[in-house]
Protein backbone atom coordinates (compact mmCIF):
# COMPACT_ATOMS: atom_id res chain seq x y z
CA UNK A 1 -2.61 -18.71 1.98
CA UNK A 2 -3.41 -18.69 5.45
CA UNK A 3 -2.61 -22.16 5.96
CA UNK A 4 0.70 -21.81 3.74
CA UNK A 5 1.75 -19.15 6.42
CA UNK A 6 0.88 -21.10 9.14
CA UNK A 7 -1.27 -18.34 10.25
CA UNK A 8 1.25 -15.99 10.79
CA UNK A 9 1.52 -12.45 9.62
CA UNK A 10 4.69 -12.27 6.79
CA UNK A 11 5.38 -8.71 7.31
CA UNK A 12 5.86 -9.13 11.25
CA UNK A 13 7.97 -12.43 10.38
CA UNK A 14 10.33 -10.19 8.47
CA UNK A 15 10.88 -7.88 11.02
CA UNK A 16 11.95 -10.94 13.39
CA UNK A 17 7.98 -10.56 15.12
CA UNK A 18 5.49 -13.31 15.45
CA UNK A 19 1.97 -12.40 15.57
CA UNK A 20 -1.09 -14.37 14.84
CA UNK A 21 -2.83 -13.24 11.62
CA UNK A 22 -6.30 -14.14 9.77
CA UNK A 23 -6.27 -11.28 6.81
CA UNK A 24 -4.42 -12.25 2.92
CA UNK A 25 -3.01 -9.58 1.46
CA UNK A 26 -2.47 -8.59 -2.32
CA UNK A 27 1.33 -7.95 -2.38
CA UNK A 28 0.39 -6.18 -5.78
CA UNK A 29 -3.07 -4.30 -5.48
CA UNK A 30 -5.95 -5.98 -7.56
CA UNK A 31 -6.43 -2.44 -9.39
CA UNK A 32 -2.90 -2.21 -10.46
CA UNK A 33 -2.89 -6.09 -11.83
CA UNK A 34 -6.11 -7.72 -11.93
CA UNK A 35 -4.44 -10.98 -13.51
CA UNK A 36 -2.28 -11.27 -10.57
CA UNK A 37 -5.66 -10.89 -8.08
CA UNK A 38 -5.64 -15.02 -7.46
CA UNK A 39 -1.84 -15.98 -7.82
CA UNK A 40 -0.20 -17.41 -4.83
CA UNK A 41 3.16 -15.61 -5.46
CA UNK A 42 0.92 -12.29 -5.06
CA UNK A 43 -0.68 -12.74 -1.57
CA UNK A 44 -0.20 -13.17 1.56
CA UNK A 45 -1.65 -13.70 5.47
CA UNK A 46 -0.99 -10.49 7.11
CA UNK A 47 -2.25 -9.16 10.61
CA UNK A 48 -5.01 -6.59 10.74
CA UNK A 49 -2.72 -3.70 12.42
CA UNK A 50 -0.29 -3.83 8.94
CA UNK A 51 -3.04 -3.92 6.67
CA UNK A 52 -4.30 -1.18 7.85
CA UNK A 53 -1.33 0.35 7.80
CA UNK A 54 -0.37 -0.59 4.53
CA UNK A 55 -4.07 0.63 3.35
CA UNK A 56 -3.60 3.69 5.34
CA UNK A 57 -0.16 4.44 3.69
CA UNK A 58 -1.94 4.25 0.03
CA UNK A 59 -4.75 6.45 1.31
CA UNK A 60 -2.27 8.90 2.15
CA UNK A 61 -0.18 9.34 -0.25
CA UNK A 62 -3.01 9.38 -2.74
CA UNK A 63 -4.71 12.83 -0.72
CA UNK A 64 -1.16 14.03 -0.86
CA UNK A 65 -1.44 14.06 -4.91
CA UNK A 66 -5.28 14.81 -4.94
CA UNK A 67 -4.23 17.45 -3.08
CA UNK A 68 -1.75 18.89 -4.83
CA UNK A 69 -3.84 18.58 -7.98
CA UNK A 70 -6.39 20.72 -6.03
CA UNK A 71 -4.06 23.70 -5.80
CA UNK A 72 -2.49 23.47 -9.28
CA UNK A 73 -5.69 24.81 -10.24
CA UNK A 74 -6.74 27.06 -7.48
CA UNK A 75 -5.87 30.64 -9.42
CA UNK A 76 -4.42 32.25 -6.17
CA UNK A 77 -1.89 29.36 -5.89
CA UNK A 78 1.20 29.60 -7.76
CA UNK A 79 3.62 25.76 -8.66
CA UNK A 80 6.68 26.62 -9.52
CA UNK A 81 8.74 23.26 -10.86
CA UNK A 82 12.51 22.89 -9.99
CA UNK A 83 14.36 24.50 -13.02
CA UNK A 84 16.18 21.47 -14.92
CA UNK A 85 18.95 23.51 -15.75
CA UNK A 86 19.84 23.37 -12.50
């Protein structure tokens, strides 16, 4: 991959940047489609500052919902859903 991408991270490219890169990337995470872990089409040579990012963006949004999880079952804290008759 890194050779295919002449070294060069994908996501910069397509935001018209051109940065060095030495880290391939599963466009679809290996837990979400194991099949698709060693498929060309489904990685790519990204630099270290968006990986992390993109890493950091899962990790996120993942507390977010562990979070809210946390105090749907707390029995001082009250969910109330939006009302889909509305």
């Amino acid at each position: 991959m890194l050779q295919r991408d002449n070294y060069l991270c994908q996501v910069c490219k397509r935001a018209g940047r051109i940065t060095p890169a030495t880290t391939v990337h599963h466009i679809k995470a290996v837990r979400v489609d194991y099949g698709k872990r060693l498929d060309p089409n489904n990685l790519e040579t990204i630099c270290k500052a968006c990986h992390n990012a993109e890493h950091n963006e899962r990790a996120k949004s993942l507390h977010d919902k562990q979070e809210k999880i946390k105090s749907a079952r707390r029995s001082d804290v009250f969910v109330f859903n939006a009302n889909p008759e509305t």
